[in-house]
PDB file of N, CA and C in Angstrom:
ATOM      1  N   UNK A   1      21.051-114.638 141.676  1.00  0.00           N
ATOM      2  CA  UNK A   1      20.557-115.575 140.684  1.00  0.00           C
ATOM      3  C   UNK A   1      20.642-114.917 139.307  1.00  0.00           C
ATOM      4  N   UNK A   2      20.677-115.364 138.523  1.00  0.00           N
ATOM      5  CA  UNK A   2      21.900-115.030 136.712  1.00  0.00           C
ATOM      6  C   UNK A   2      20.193-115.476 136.253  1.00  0.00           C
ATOM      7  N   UNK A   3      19.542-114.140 135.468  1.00  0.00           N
ATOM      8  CA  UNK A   3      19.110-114.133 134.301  1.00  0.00           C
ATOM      9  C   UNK A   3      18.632-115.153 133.301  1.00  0.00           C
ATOM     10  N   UNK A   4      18.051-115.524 132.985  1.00  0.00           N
ATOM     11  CA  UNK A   4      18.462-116.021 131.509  1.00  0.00           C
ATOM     12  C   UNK A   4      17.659-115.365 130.892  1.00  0.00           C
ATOM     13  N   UNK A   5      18.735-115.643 129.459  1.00  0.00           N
ATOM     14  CA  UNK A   5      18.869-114.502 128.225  1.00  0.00           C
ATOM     15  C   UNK A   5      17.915-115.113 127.330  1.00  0.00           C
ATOM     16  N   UNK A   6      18.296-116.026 127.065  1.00  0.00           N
ATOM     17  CA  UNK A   6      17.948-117.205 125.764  1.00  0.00           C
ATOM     18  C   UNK A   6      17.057-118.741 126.026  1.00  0.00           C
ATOM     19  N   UNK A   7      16.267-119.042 125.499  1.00  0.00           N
ATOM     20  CA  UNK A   7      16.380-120.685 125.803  1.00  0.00           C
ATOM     21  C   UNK A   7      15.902-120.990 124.411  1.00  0.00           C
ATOM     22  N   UNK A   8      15.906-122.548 124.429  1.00  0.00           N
ATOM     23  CA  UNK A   8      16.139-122.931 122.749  1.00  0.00           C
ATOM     24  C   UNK A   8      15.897-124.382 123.086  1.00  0.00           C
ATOM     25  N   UNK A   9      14.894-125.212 122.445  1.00  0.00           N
ATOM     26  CA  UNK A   9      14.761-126.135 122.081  1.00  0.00           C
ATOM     27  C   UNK A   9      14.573-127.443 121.033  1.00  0.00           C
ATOM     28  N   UNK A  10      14.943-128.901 121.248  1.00  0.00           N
ATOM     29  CA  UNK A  10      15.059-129.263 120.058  1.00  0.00           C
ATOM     30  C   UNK A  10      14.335-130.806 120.633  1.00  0.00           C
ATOM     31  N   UNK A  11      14.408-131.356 119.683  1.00  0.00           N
ATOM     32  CA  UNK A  11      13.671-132.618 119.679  1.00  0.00           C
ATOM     33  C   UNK A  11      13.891-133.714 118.411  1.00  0.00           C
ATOM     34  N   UNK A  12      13.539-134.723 118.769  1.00  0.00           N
ATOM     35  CA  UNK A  12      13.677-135.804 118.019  1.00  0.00           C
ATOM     36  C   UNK A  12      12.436-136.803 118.168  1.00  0.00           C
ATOM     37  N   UNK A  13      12.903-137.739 117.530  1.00  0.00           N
ATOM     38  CA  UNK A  13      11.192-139.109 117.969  1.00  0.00           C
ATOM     39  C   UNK A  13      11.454-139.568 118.933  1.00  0.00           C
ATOM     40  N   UNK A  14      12.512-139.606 120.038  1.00  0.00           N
ATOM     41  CA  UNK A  14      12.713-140.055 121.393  1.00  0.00           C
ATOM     42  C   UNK A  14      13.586-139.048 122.517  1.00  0.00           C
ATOM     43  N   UNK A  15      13.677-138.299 121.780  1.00  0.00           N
ATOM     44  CA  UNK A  15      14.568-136.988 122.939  1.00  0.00           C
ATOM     45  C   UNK A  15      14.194-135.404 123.004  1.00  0.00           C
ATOM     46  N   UNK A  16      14.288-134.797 123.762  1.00  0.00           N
ATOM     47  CA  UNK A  16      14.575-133.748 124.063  1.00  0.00           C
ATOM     48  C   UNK A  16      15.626-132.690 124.597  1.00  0.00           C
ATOM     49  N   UNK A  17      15.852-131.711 123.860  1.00  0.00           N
ATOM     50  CA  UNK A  17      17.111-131.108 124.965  1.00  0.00           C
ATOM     51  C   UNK A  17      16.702-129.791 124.717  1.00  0.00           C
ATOM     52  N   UNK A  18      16.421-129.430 125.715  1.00  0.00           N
ATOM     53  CA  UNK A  18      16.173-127.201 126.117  1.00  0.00           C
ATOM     54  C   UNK A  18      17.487-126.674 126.362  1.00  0.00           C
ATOM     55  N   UNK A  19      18.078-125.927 126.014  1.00  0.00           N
ATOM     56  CA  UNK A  19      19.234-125.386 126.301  1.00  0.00           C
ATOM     57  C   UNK A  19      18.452-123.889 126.669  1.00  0.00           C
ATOM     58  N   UNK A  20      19.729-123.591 128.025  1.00  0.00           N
ATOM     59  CA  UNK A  20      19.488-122.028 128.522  1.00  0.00           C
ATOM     60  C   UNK A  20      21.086-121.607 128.551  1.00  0.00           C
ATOM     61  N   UNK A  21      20.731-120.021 128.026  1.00  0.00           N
ATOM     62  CA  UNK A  21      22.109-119.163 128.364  1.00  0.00           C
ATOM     63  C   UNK A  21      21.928-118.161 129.063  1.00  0.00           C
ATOM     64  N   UNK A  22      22.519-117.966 130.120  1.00  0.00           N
ATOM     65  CA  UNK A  22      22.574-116.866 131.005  1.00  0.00           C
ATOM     66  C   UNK A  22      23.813-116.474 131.552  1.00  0.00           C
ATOM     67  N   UNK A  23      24.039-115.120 132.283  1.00  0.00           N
ATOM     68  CA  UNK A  23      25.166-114.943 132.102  1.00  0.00           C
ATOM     69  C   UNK A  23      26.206-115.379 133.242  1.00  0.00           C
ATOM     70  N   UNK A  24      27.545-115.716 133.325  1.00  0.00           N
ATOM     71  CA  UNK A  24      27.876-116.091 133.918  1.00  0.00           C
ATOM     72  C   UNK A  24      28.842-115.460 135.171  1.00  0.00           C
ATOM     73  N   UNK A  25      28.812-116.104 136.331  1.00  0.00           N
ATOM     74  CA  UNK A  25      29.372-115.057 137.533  1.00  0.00           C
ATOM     75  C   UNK A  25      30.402-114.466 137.215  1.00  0.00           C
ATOM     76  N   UNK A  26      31.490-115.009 136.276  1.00  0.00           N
ATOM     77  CA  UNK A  26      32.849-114.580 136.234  1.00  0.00           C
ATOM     78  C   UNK A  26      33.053-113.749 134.671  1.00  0.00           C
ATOM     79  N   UNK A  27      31.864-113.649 134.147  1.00  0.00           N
ATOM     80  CA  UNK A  27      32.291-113.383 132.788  1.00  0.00           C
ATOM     81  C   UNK A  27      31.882-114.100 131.869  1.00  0.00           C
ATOM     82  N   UNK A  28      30.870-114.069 130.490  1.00  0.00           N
ATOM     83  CA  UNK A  28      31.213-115.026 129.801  1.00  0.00           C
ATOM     84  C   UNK A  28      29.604-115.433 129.740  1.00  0.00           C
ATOM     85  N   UNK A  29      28.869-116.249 129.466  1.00  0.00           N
ATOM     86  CA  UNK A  29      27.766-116.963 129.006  1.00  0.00           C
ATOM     87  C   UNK A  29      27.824-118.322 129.298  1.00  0.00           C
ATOM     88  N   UNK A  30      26.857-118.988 130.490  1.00  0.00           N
ATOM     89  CA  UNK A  30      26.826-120.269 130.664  1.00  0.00           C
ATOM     90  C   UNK A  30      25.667-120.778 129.942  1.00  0.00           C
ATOM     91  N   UNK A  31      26.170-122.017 128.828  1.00  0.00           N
ATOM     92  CA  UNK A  31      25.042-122.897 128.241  1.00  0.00           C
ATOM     93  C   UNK A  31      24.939-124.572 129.451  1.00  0.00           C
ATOM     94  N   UNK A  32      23.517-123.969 129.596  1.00  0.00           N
ATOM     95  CA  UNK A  32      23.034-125.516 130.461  1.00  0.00           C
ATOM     96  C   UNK A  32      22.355-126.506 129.016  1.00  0.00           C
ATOM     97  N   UNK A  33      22.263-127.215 129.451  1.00  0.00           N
ATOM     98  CA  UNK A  33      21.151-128.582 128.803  1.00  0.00           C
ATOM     99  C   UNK A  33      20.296-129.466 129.119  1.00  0.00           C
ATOM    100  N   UNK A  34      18.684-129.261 129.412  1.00  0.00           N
ATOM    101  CA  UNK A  34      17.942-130.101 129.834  1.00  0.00           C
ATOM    102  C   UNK A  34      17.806-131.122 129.017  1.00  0.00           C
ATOM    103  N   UNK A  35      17.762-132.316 129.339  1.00  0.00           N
ATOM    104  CA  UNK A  35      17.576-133.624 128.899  1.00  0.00           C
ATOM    105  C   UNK A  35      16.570-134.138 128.994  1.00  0.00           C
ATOM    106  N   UNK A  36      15.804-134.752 128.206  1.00  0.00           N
ATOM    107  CA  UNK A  36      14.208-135.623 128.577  1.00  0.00           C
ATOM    108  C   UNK A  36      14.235-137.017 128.032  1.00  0.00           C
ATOM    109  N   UNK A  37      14.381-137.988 127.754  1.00  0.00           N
ATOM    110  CA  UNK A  37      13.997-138.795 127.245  1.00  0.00           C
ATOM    111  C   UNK A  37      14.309-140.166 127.788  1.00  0.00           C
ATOM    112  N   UNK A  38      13.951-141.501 127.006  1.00  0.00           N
ATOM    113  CA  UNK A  38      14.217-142.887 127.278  1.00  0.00           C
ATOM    114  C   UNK A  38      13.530-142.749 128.723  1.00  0.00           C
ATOM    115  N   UNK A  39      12.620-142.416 129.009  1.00  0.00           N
ATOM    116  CA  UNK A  39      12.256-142.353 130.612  1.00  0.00           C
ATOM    117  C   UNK A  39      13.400-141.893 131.561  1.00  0.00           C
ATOM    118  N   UNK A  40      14.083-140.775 130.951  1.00  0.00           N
ATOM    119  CA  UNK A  40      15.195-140.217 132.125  1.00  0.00           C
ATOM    120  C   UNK A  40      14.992-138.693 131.923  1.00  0.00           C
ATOM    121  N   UNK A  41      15.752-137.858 132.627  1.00  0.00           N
ATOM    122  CA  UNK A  41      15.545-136.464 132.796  1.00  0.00           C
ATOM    123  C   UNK A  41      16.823-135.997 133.278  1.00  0.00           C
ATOM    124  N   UNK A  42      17.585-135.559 132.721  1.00  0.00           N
ATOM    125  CA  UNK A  42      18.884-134.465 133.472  1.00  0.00           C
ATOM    126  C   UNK A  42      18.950-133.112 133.357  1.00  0.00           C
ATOM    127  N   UNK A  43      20.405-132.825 133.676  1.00  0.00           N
ATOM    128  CA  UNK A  43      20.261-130.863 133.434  1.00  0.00           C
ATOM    129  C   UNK A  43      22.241-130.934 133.662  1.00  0.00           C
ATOM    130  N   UNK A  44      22.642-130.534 132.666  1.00  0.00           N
ATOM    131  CA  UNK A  44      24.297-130.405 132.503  1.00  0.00           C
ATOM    132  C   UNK A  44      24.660-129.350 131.735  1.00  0.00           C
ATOM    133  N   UNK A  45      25.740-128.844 132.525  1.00  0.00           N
ATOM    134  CA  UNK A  45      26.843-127.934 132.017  1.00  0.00           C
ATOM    135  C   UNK A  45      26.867-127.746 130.695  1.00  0.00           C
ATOM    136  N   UNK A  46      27.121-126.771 129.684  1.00  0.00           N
ATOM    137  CA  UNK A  46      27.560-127.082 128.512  1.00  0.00           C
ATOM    138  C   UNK A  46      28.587-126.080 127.995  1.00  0.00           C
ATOM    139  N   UNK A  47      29.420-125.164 129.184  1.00  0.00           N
ATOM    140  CA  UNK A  47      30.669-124.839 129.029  1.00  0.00           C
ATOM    141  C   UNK A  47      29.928-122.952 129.336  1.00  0.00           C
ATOM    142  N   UNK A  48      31.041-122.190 129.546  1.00  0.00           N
ATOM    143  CA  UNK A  48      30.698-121.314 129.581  1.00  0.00           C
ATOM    144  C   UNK A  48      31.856-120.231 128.236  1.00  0.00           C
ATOM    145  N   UNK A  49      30.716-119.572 127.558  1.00  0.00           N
ATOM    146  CA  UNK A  49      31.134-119.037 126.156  1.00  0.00           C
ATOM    147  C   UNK A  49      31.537-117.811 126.261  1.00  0.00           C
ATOM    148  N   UNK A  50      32.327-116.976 125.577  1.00  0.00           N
ATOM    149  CA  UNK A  50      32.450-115.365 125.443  1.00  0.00           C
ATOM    150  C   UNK A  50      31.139-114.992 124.975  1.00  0.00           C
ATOM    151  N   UNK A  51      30.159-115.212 123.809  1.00  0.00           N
ATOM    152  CA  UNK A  51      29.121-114.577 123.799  1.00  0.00           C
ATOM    153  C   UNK A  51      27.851-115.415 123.736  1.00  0.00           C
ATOM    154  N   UNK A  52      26.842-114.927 123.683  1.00  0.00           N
ATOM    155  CA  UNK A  52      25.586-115.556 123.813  1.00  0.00           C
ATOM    156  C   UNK A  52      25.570-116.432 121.949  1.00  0.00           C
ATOM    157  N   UNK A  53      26.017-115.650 121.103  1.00  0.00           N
ATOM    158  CA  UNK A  53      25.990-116.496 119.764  1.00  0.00           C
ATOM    159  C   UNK A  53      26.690-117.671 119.851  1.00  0.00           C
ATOM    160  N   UNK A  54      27.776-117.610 120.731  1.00  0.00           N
ATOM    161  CA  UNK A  54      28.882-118.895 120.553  1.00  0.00           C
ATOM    162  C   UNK A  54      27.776-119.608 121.280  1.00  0.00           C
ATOM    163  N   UNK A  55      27.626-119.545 122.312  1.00  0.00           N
ATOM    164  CA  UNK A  55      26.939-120.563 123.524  1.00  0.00           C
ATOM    165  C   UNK A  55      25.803-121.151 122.673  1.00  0.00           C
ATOM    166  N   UNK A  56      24.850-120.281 121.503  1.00  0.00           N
ATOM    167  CA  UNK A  56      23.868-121.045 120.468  1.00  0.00           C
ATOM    168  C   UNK A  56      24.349-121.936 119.528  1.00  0.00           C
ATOM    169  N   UNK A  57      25.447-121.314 119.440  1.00  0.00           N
ATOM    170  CA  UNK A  57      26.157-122.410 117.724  1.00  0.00           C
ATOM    171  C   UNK A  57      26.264-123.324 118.514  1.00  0.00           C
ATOM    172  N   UNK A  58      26.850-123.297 119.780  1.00  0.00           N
ATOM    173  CA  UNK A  58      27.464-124.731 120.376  1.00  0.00           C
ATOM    174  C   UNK A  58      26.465-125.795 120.707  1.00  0.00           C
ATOM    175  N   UNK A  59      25.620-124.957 121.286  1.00  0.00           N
ATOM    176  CA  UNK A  59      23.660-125.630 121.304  1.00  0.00           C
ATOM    177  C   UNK A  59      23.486-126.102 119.648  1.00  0.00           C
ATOM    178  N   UNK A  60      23.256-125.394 118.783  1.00  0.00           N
ATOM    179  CA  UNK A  60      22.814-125.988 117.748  1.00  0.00           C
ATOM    180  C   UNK A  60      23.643-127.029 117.335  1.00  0.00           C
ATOM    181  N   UNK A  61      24.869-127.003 117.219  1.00  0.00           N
ATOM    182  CA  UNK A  61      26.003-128.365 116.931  1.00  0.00           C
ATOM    183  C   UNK A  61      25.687-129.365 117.719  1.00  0.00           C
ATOM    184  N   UNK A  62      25.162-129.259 118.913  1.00  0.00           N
ATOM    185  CA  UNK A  62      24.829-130.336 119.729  1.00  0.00           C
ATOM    186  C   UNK A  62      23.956-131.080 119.631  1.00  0.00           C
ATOM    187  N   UNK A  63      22.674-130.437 119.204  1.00  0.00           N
ATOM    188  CA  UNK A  63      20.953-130.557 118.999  1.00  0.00           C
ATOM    189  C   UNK A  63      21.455-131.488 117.355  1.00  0.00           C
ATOM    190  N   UNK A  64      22.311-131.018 116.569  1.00  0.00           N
ATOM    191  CA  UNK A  64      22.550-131.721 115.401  1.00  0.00           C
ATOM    192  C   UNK A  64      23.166-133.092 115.202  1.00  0.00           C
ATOM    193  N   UNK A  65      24.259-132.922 116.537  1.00  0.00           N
ATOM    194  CA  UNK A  65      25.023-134.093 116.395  1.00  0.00           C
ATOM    195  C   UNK A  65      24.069-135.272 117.056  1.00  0.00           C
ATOM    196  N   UNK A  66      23.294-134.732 118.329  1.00  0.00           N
ATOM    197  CA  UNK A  66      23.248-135.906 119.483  1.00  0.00           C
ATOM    198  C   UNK A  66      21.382-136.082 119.069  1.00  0.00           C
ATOM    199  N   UNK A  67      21.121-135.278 118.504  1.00  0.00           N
ATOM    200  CA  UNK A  67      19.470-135.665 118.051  1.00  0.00           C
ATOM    201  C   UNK A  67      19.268-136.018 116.848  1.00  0.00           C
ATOM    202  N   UNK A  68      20.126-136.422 115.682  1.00  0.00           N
ATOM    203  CA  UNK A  68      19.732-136.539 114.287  1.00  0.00           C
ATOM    204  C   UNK A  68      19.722-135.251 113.390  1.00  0.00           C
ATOM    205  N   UNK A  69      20.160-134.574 113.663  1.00  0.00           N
ATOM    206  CA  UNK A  69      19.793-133.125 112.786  1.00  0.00           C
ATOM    207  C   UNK A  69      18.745-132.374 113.181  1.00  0.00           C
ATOM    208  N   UNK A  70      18.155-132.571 114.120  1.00  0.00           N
ATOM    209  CA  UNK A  70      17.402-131.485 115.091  1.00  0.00           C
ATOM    210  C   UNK A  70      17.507-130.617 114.995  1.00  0.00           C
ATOM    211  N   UNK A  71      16.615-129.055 114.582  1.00  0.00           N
ATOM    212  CA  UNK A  71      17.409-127.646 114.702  1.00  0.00           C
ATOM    213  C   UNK A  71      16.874-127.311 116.413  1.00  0.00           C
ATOM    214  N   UNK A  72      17.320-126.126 116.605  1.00  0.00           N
ATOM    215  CA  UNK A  72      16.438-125.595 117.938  1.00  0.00           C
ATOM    216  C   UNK A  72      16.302-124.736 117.718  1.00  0.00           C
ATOM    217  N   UNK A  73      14.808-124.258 118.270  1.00  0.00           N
ATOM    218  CA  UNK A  73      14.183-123.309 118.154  1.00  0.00           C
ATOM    219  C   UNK A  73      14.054-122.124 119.383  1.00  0.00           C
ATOM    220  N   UNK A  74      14.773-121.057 118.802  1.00  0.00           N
ATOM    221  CA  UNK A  74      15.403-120.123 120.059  1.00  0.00           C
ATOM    222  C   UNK A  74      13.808-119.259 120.439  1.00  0.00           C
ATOM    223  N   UNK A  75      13.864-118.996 122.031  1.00  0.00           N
ATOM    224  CA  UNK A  75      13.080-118.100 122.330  1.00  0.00           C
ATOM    225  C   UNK A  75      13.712-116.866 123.419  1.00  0.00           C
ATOM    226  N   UNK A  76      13.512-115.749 122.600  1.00  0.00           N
ATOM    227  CA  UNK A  76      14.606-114.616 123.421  1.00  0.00           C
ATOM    228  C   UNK A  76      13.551-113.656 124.005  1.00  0.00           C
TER     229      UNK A  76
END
């Protein structure tokens, strides 16, 4: 079972998304994405990165695009 390194969350007036990075079996940094909102709940892939910074920018671009400008707030 893979660590995690990082997690980071963001929010809006109707959503949530936690992102975790940990490291990955083959190499590399997997970003997940918990989902909360509209009365639903998921957990998806969000690619696996060369480093733990890429796997955040890609979290924060996400938290920006898909929540309104959301930042997330990392906890290491």
């Amino acid at each position: 079972m893979s660590k995690v390194i990082v997690t980071g969350k963001a929010t809006d007036d109707r959503e949530t998304f936690v992102f975790t990075v940990k490291p990955f079996v083959s190499g590399g940094f997997l970003l997940s994405i918990y989902y909360a909102g509209d009365g639903t709940a998921n957990v998806t892939g969000a690619g696996v990165w060369l480093t733990i910074e890429k796997a955040k920018e890609i979290a924060e671009e996400t938290a920006r695009r898909l929540l309104h400008g959301a930042a997330v707030h990392w906890q290491e």
